[in-house]
PDB file of N, CA and C in Angstrom:
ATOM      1  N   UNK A   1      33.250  22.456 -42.775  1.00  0.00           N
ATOM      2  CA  UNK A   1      34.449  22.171 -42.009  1.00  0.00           C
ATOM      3  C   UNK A   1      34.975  20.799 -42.404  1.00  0.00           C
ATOM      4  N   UNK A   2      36.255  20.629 -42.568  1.00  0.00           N
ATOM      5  CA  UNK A   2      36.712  19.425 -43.316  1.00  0.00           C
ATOM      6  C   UNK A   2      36.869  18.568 -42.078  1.00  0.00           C
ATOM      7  N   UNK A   3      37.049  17.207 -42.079  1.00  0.00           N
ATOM      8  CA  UNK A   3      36.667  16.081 -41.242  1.00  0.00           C
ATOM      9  C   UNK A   3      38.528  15.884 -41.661  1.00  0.00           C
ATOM     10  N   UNK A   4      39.131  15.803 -40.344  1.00  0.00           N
ATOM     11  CA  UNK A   4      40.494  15.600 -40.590  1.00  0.00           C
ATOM     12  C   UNK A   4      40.717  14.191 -40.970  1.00  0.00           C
ATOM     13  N   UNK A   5      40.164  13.118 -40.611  1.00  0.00           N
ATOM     14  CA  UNK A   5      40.078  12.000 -41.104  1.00  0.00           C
ATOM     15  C   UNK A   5      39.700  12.065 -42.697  1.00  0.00           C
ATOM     16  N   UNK A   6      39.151  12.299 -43.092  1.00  0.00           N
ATOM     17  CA  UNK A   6      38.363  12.452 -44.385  1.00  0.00           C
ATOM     18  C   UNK A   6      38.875  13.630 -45.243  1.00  0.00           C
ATOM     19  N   UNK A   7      39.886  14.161 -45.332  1.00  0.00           N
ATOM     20  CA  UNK A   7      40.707  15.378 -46.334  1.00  0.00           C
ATOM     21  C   UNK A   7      39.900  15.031 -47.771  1.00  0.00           C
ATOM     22  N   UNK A   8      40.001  16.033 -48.407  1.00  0.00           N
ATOM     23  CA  UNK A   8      39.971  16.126 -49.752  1.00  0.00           C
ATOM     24  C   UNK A   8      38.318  15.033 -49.996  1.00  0.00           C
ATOM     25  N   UNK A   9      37.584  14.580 -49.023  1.00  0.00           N
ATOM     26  CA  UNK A   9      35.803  13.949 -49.182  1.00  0.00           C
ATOM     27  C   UNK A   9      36.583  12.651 -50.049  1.00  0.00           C
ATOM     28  N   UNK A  10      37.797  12.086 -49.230  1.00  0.00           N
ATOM     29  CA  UNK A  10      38.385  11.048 -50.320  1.00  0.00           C
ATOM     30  C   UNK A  10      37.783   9.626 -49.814  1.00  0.00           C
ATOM     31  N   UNK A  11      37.278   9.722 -49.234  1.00  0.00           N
ATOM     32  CA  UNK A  11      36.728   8.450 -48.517  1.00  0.00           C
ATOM     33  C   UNK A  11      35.142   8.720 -48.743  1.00  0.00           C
ATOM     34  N   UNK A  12      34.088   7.198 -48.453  1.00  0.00           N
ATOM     35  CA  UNK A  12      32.586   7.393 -48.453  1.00  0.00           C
ATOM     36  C   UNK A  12      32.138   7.968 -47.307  1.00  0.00           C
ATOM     37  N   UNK A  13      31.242   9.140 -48.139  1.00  0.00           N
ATOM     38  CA  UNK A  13      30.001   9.806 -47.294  1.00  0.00           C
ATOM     39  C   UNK A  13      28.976  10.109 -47.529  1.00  0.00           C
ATOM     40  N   UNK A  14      28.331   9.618 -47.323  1.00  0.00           N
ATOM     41  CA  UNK A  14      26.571   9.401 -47.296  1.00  0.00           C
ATOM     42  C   UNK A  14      25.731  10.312 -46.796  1.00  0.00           C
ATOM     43  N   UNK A  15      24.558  11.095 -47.681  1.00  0.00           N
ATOM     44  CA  UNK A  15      23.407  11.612 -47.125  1.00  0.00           C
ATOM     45  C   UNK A  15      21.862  11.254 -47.432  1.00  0.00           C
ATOM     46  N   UNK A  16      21.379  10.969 -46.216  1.00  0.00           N
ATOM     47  CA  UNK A  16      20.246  10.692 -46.992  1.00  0.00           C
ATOM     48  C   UNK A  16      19.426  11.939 -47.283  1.00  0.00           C
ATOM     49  N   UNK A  17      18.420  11.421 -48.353  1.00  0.00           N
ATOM     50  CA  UNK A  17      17.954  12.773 -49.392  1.00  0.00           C
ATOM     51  C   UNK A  17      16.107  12.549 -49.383  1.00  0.00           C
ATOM     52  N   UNK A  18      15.717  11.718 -48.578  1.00  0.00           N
ATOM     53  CA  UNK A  18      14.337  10.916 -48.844  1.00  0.00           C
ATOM     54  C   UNK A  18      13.233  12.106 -48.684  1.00  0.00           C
ATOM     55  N   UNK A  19      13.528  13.129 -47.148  1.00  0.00           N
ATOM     56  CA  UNK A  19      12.730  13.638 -47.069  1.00  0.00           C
ATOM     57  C   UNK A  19      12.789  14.863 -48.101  1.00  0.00           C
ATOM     58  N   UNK A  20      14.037  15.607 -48.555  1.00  0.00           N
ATOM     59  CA  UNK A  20      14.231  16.514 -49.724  1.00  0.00           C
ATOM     60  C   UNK A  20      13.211  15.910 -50.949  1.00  0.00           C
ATOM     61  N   UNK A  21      13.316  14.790 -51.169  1.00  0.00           N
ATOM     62  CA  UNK A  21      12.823  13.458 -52.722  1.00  0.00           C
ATOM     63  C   UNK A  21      11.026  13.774 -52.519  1.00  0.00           C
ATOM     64  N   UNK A  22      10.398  13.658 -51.051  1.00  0.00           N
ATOM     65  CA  UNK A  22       9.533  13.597 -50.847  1.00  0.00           C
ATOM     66  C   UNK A  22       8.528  14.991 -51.296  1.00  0.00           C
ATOM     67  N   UNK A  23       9.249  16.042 -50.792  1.00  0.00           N
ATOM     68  CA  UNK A  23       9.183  17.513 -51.073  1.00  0.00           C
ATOM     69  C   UNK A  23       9.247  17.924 -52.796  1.00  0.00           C
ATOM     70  N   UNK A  24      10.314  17.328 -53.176  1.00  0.00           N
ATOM     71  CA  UNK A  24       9.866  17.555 -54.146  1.00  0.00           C
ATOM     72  C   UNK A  24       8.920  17.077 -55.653  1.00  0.00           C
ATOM     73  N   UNK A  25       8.852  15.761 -55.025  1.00  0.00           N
ATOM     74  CA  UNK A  25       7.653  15.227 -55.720  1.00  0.00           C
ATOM     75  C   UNK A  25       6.206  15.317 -55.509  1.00  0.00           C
ATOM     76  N   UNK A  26       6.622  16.143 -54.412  1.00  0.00           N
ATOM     77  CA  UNK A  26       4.667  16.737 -54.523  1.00  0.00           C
ATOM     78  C   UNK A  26       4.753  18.037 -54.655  1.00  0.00           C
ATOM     79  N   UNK A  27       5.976  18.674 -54.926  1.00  0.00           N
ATOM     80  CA  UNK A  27       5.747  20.184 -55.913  1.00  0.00           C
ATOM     81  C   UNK A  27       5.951  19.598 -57.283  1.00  0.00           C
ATOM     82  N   UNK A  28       6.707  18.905 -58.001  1.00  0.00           N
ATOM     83  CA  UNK A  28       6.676  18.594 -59.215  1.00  0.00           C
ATOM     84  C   UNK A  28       5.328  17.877 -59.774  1.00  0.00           C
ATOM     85  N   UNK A  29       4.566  16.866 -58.897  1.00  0.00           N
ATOM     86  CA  UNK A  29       3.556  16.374 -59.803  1.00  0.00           C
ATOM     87  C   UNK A  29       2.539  16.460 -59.055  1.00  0.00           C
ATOM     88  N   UNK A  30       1.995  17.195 -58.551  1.00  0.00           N
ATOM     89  CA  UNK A  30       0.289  17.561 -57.212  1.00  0.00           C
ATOM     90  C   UNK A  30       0.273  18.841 -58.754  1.00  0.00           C
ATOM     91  N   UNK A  31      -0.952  18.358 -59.030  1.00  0.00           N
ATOM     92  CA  UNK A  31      -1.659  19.135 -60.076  1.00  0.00           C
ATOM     93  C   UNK A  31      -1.647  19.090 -61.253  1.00  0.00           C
ATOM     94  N   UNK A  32      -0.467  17.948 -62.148  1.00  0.00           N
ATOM     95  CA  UNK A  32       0.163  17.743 -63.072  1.00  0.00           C
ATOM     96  C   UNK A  32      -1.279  17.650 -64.067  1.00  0.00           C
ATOM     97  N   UNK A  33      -1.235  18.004 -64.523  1.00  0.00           N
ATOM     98  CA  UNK A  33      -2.813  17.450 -65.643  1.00  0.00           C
ATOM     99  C   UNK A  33      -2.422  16.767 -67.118  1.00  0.00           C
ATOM    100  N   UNK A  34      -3.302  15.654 -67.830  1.00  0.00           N
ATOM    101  CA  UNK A  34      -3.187  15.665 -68.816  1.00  0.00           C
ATOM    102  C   UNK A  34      -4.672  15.615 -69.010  1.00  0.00           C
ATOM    103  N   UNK A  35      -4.409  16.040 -70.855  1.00  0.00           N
ATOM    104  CA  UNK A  35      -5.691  16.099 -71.473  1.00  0.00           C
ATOM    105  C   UNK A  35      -5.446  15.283 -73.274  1.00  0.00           C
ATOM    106  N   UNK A  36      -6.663  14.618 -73.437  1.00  0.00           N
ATOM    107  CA  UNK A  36      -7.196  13.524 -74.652  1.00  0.00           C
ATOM    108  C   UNK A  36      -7.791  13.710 -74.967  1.00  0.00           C
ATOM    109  N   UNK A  37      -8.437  14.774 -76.101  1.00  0.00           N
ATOM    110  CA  UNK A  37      -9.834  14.531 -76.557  1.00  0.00           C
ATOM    111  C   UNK A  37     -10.542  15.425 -75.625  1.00  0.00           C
ATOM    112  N   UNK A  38     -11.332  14.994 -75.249  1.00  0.00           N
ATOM    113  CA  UNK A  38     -12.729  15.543 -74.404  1.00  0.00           C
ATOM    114  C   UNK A  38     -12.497  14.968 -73.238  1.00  0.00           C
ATOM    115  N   UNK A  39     -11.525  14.352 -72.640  1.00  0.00           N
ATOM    116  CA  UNK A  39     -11.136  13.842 -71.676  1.00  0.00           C
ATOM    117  C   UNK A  39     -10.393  14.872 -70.983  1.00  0.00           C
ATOM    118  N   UNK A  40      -9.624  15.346 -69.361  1.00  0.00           N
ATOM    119  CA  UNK A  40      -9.050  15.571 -68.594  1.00  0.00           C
ATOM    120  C   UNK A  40      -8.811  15.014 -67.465  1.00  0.00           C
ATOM    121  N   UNK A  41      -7.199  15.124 -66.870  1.00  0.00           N
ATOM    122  CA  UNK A  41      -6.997  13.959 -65.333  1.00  0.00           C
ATOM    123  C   UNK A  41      -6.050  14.822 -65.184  1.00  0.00           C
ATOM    124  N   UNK A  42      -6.154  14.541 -63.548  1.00  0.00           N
ATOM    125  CA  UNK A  42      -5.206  15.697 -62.609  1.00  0.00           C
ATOM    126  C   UNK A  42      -4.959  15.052 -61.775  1.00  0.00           C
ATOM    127  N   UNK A  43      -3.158  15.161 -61.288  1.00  0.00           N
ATOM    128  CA  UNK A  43      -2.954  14.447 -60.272  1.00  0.00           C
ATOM    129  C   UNK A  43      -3.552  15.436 -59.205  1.00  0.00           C
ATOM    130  N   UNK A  44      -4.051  14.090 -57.930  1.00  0.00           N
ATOM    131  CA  UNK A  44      -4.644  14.890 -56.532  1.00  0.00           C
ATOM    132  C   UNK A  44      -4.209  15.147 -55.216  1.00  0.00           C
ATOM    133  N   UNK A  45      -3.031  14.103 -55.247  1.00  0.00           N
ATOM    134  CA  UNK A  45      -2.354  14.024 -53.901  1.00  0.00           C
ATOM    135  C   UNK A  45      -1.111  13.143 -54.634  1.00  0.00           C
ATOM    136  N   UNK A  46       0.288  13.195 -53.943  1.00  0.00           N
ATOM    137  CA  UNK A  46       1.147  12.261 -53.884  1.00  0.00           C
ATOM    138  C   UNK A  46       1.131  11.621 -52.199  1.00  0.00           C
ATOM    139  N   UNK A  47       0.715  10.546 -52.686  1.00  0.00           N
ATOM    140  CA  UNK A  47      -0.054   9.558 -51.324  1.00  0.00           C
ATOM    141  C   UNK A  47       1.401   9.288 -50.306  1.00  0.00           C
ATOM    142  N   UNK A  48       2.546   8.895 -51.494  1.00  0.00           N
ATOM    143  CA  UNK A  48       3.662   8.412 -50.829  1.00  0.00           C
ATOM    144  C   UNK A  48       5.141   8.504 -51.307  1.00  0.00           C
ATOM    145  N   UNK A  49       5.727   8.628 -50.672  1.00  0.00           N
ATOM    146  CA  UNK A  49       7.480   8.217 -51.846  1.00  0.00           C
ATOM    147  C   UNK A  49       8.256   7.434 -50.900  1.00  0.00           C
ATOM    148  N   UNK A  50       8.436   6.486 -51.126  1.00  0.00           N
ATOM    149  CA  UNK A  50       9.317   5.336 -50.122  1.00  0.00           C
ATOM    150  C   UNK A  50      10.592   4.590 -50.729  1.00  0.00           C
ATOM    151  N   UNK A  51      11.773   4.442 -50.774  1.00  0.00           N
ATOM    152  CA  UNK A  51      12.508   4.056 -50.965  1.00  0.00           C
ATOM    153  C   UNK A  51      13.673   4.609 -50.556  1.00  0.00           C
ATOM    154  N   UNK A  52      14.788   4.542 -51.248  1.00  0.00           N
ATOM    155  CA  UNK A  52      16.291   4.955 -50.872  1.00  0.00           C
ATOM    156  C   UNK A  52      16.290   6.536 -52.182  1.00  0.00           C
ATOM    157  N   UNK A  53      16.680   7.305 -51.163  1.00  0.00           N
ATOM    158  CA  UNK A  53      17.264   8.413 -52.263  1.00  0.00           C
ATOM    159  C   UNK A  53      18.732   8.900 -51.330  1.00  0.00           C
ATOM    160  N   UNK A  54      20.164   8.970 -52.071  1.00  0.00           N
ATOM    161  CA  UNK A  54      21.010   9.056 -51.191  1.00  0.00           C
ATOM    162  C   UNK A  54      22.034  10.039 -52.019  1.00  0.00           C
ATOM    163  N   UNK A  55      22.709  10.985 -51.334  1.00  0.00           N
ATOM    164  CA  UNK A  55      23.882  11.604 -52.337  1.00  0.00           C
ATOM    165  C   UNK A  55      25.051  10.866 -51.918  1.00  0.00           C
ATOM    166  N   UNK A  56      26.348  10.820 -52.498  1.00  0.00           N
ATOM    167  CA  UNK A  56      27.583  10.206 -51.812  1.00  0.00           C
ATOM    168  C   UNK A  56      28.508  10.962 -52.442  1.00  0.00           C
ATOM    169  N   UNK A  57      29.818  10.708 -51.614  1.00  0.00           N
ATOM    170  CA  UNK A  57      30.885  11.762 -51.692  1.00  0.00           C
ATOM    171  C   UNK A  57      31.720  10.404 -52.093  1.00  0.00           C
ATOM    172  N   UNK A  58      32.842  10.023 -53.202  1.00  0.00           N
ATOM    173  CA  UNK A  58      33.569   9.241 -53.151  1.00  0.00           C
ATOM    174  C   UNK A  58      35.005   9.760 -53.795  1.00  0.00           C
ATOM    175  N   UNK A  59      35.981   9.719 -52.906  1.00  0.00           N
ATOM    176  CA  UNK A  59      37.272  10.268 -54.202  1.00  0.00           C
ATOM    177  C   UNK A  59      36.717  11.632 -54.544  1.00  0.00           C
ATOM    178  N   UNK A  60      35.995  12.428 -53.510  1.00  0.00           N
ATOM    179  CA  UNK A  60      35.801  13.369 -54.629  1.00  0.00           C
ATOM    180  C   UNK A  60      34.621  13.819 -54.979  1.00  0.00           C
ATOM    181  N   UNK A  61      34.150  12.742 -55.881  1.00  0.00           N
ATOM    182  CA  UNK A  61      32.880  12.894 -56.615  1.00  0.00           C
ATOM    183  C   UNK A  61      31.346  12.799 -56.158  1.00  0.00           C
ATOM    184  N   UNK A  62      30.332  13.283 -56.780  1.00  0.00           N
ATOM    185  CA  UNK A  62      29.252  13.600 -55.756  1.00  0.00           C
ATOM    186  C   UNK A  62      28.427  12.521 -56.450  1.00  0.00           C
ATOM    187  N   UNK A  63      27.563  11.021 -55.524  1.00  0.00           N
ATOM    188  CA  UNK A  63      27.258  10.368 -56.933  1.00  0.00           C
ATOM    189  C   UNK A  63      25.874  10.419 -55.683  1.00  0.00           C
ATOM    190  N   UNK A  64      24.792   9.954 -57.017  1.00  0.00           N
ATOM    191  CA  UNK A  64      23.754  10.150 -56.274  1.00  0.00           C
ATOM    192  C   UNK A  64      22.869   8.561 -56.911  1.00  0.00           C
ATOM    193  N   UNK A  65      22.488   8.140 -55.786  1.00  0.00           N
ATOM    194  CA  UNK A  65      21.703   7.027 -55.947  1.00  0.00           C
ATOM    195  C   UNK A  65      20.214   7.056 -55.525  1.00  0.00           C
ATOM    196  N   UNK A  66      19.249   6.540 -56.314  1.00  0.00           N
ATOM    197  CA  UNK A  66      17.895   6.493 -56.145  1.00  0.00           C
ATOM    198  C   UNK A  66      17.270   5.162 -56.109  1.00  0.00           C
ATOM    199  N   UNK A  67      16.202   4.841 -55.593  1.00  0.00           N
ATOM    200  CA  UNK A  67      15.523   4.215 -55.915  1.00  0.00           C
ATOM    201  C   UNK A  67      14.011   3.774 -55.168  1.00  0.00           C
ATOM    202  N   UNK A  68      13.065   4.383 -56.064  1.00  0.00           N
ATOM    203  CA  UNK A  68      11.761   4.964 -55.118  1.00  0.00           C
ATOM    204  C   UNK A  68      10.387   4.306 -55.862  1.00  0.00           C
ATOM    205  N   UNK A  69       9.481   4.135 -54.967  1.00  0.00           N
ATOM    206  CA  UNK A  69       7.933   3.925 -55.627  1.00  0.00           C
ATOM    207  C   UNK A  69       7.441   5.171 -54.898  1.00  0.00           C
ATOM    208  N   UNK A  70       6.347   5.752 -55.665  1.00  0.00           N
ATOM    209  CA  UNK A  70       5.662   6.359 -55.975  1.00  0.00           C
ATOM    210  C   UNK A  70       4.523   5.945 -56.457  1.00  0.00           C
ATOM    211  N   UNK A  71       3.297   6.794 -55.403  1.00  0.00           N
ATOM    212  CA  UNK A  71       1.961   6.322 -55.359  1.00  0.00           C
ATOM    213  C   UNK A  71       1.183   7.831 -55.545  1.00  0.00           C
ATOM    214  N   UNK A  72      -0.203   7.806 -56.504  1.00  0.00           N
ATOM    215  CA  UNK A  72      -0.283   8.880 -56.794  1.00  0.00           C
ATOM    216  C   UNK A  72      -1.967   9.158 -56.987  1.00  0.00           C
ATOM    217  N   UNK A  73      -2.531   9.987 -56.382  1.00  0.00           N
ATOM    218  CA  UNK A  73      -3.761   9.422 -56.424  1.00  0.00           C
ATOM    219  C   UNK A  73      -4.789  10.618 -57.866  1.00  0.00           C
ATOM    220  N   UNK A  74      -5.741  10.513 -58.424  1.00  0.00           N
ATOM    221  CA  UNK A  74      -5.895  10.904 -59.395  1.00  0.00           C
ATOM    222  C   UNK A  74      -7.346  11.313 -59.782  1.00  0.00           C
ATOM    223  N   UNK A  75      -7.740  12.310 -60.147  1.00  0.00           N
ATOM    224  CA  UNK A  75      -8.968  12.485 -61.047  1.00  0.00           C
ATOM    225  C   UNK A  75      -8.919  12.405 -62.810  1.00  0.00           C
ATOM    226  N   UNK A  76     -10.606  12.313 -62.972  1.00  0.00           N
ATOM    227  CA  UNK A  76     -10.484  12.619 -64.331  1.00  0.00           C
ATOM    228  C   UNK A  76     -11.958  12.986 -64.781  1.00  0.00           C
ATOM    229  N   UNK A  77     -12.217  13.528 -65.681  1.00  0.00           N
ATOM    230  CA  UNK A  77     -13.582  14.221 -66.282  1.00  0.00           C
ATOM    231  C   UNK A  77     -13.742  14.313 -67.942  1.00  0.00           C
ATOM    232  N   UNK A  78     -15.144  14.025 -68.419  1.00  0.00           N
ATOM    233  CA  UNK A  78     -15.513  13.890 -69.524  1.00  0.00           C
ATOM    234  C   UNK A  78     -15.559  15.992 -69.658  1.00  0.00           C
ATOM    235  N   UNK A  79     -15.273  16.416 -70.697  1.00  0.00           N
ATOM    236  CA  UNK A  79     -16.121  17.629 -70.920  1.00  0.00           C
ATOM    237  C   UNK A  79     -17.214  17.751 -71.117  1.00  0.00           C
ATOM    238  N   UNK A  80     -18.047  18.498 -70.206  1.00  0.00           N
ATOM    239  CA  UNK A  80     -19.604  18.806 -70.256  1.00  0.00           C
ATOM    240  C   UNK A  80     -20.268  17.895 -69.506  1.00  0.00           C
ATOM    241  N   UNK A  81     -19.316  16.922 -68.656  1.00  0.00           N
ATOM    242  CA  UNK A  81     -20.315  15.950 -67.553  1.00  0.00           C
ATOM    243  C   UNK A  81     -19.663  16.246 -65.985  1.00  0.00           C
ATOM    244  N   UNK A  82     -20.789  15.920 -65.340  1.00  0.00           N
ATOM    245  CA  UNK A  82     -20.512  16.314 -63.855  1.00  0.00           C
ATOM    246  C   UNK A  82     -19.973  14.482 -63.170  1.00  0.00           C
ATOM    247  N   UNK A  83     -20.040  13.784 -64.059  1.00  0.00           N
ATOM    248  CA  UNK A  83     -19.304  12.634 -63.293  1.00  0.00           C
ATOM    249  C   UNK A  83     -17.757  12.440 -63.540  1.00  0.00           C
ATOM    250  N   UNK A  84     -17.461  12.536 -62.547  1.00  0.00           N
ATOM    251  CA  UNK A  84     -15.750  12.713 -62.092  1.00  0.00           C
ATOM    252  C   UNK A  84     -15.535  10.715 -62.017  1.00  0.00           C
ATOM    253  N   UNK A  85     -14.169  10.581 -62.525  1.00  0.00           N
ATOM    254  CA  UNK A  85     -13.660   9.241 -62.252  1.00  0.00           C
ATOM    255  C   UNK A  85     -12.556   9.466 -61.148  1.00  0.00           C
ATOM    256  N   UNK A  86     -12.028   8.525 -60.295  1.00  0.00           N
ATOM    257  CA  UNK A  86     -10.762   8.867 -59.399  1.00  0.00           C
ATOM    258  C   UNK A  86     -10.309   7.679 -59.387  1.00  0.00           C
ATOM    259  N   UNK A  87      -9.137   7.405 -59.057  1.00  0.00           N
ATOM    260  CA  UNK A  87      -7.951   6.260 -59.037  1.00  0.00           C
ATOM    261  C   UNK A  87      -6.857   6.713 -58.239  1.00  0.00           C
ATOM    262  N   UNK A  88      -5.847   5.690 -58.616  1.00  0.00           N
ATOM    263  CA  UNK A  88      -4.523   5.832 -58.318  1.00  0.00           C
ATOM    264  C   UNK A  88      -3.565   4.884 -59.076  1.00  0.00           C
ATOM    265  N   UNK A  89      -2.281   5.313 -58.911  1.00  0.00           N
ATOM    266  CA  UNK A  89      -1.108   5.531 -59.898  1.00  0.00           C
ATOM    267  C   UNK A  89      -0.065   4.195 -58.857  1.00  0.00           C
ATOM    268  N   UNK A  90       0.266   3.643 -59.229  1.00  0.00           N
ATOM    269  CA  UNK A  90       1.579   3.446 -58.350  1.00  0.00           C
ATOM    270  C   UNK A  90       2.684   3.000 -59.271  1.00  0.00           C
ATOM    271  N   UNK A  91       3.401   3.719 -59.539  1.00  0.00           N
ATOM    272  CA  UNK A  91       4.947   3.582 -60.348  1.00  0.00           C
ATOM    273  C   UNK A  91       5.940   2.649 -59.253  1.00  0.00           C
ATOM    274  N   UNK A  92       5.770   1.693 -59.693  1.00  0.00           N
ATOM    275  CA  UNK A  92       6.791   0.779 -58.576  1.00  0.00           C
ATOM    276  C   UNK A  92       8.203   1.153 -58.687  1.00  0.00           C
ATOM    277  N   UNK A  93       9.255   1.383 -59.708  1.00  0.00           N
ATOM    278  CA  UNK A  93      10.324   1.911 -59.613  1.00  0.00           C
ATOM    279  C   UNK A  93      10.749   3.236 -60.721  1.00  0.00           C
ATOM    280  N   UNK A  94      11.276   4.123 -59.447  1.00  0.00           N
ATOM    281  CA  UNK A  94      12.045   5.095 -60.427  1.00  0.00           C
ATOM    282  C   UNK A  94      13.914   4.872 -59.818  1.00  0.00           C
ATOM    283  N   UNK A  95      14.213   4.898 -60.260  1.00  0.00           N
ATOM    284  CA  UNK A  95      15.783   4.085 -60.435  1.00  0.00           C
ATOM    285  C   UNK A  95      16.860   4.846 -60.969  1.00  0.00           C
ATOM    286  N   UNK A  96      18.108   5.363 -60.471  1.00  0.00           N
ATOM    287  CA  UNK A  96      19.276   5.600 -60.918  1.00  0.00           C
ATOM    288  C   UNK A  96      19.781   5.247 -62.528  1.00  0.00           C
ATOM    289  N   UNK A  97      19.919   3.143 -62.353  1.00  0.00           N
ATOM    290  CA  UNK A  97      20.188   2.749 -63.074  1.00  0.00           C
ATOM    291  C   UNK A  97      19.478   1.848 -64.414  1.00  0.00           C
ATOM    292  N   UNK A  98      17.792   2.350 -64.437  1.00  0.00           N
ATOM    293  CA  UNK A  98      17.389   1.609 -65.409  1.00  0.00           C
ATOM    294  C   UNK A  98      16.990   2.877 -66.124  1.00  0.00           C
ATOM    295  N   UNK A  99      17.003   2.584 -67.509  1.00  0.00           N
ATOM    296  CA  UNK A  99      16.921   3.334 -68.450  1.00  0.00           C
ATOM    297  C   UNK A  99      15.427   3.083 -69.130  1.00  0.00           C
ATOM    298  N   UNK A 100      15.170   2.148 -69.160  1.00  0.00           N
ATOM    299  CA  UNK A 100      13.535   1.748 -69.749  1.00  0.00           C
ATOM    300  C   UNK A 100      12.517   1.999 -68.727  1.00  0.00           C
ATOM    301  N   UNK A 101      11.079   2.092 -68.478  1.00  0.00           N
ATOM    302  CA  UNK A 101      10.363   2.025 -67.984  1.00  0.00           C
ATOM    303  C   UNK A 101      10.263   0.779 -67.524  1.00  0.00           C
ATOM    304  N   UNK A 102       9.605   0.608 -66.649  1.00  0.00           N
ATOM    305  CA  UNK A 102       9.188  -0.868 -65.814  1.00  0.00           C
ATOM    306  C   UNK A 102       7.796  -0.831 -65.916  1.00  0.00           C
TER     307      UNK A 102
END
């Protein structure tokens, strides 16, 4: 339903997206595995996702802004040994506007 003030989404409108962001980063990376050699690691839990994730309506256009840490907790195993290593991950920013890793 169009907002008579707001015709044509020509003005700012904001949604937040954090708990959608949250959802889907623990279907995208809860189980993710890599493997090296005789080595294997599996993500075990996504512990957290905290930051701003937002869509916006401007003039129109649908722009979407991010910016999140991500904490990630982790196994890993030699082949042919029963001792397991565990850790965790924390990616301090995933970002809209940076293009390099941090």
């Amino acid at each position: 339903m169009a907002d008579w003030r707001n015709v044509g989404n020509w003005h700012w409108k904001e949604r937040n997206c954090l708990d959608w962001a949250k959802k889907y980063f623990d279907e995208k990376l809860l189980g993710t595995t890599a493997t090296a050699g005789e080595f294997s690691a599996e993500v075990t839990s996504v512990d957290s996702v905290s930051g701003d994730v937002d869509l916006n309506i401007r003039k129109g256009r649908l722009i979407a802004i991010y910016d999140v840490e991500i904490k990630l907790a982790w196994k890993a195993a030699k082949a042919g040994s029963e001792e397991t290593l565990t850790g965790t991950i924390t990616i301090p920013e995933v970002a809209h506007d940076t293009d390099a890793y941090v």
